[in-house]
C-alpha atoms as a PDB file:
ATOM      1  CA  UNK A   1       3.665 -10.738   3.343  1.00  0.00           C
ATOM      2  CA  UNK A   2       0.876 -12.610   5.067  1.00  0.00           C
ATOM      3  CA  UNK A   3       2.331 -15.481   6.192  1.00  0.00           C
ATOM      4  CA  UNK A   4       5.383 -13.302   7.853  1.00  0.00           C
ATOM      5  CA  UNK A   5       2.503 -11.037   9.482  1.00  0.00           C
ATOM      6  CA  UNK A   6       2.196 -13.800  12.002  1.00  0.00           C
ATOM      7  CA  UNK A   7       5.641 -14.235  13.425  1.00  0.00           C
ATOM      8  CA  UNK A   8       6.271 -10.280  12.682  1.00  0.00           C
ATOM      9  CA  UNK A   9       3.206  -7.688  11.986  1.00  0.00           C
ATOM     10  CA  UNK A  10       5.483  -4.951  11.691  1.00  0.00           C
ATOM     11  CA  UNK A  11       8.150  -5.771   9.177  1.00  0.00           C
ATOM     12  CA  UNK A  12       5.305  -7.385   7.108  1.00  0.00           C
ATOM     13  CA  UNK A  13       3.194  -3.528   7.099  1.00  0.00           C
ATOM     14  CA  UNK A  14       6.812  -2.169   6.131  1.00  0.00           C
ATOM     15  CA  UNK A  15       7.157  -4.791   3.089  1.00  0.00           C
ATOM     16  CA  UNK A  16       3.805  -4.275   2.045  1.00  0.00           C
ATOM     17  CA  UNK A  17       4.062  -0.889   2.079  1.00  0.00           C
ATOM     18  CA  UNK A  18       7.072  -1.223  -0.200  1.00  0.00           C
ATOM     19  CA  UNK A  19       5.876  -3.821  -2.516  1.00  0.00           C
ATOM     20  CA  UNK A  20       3.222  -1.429  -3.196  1.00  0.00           C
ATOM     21  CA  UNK A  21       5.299   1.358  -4.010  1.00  0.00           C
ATOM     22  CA  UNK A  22       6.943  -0.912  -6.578  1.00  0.00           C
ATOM     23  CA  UNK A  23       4.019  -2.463  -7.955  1.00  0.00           C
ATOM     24  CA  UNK A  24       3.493   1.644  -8.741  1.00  0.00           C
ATOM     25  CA  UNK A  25       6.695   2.117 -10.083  1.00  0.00           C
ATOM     26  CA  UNK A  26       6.495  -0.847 -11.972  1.00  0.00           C
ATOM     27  CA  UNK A  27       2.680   0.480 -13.716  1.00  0.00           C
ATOM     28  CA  UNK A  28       4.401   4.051 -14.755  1.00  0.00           C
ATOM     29  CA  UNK A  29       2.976   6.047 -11.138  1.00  0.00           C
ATOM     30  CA  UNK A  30       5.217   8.872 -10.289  1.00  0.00           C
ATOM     31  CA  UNK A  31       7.042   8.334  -7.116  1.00  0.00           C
ATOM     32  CA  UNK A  32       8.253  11.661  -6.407  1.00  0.00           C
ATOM     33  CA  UNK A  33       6.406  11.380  -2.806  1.00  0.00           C
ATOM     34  CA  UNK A  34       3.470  10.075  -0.942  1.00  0.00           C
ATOM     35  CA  UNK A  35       0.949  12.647  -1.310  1.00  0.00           C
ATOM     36  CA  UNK A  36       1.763  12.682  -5.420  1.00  0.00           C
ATOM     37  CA  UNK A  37       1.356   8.979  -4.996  1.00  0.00           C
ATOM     38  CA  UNK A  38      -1.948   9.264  -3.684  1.00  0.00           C
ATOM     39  CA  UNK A  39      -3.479  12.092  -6.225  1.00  0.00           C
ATOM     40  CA  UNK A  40      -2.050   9.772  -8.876  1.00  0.00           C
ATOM     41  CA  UNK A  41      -3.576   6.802  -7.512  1.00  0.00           C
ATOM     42  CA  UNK A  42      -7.398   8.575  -6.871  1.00  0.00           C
ATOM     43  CA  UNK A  43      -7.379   8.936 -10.781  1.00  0.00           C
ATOM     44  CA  UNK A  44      -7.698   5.200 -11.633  1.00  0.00           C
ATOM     45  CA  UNK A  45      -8.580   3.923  -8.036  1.00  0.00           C
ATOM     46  CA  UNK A  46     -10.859   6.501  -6.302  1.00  0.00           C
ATOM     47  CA  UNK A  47     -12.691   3.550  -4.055  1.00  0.00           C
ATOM     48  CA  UNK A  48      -8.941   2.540  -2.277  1.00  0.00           C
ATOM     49  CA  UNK A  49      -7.392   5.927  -1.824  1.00  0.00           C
ATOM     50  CA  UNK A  50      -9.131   6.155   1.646  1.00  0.00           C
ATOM     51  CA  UNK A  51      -7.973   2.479   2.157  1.00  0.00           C
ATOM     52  CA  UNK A  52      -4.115   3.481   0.857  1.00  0.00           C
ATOM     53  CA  UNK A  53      -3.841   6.703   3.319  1.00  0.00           C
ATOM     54  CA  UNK A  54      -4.817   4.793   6.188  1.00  0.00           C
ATOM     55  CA  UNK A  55      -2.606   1.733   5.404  1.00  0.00           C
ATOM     56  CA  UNK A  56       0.326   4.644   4.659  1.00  0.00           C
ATOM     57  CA  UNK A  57      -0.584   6.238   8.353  1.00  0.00           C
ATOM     58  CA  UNK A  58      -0.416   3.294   9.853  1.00  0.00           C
ATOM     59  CA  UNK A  59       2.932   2.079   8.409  1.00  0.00           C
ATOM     60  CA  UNK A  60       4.309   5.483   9.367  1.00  0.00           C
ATOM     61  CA  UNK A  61       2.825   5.021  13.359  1.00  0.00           C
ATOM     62  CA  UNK A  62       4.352   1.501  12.957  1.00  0.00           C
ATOM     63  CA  UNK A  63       7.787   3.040  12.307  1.00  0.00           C
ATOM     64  CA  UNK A  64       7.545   5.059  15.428  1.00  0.00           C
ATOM     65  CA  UNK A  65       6.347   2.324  17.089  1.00  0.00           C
ATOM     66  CA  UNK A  66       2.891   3.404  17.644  1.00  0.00           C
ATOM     67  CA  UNK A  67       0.490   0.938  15.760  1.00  0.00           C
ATOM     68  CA  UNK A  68      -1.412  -1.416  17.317  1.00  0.00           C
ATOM     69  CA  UNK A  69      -1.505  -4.704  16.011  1.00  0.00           C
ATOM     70  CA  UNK A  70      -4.834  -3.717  14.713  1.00  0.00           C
ATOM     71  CA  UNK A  71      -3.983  -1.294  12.880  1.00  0.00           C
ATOM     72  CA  UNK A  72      -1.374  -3.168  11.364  1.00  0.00           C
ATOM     73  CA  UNK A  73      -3.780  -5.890  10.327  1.00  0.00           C
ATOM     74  CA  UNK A  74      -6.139  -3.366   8.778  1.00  0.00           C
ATOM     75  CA  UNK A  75      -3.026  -1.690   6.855  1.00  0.00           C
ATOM     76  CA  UNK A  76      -2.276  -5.394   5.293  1.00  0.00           C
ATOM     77  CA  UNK A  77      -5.811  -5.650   4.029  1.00  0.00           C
ATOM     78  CA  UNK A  78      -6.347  -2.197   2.554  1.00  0.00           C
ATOM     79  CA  UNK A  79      -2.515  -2.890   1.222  1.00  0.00           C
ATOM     80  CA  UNK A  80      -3.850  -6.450  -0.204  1.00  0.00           C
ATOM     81  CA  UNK A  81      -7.220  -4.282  -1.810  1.00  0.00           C
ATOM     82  CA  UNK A  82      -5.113  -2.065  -3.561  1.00  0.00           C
ATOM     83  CA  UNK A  83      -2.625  -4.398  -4.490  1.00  0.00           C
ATOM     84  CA  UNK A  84      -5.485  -6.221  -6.159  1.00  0.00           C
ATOM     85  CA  UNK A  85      -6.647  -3.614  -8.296  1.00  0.00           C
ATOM     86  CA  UNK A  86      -3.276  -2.340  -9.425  1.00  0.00           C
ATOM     87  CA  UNK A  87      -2.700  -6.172 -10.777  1.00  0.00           C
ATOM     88  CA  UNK A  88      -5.955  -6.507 -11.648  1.00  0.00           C
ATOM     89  CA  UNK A  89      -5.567  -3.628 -14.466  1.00  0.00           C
ATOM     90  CA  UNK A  90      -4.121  -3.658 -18.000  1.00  0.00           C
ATOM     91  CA  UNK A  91      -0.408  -2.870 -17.499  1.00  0.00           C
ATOM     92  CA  UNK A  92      -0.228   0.313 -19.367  1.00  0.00           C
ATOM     93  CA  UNK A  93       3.087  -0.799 -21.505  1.00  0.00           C
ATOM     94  CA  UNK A  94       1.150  -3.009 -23.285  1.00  0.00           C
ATOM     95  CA  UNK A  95      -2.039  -1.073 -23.834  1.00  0.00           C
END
């Protein structure tokens, strides 16, 4: 998702944001909706939910075409910080 943030910020904010979702999935986090998401995620993750909202908000402005490419480069890093510590953890199948 980096590399393709060069040639195309956008569509790398929107992969992100979905590879996070299914990194989620994937650890047992109900996807039912974003806000549910987010409750779920303060449990284990408190220090990133801040970080996950904005990089959410951002994809979402990005959609309507209203993210700068700032904002788009600070949604990939709080996406890469959460991605982090949701790989970083035990995977709950196995614990």
């Amino acid at each position: 998702m980096q590399a393709l943030f060069v040639d195309s910020p956008g569509s790398a904010v929107t992969e992100a944001d979905q590879l996070l979702a299914d990194v989620m999935s994937t650890r047992g986090y109900p996807m039912s909706n974003f806000e549910q998401r987010a409750a779920d995620i303060s449990v284990d993750h408190p220090l990133v939910l801040d970080n996950y909202r904005a990089a959410h908000q951002s994809a979402l402005r990005q959609t309507r075409g209203q993210a700068t490419t700032e904002d788009l480069r600070q949604a990939m890093i709080h996406y890469r910080t959460l991605f982090e510590e949701l790989t970083m953890e035990p995977d709950p199948a196995h614990a």
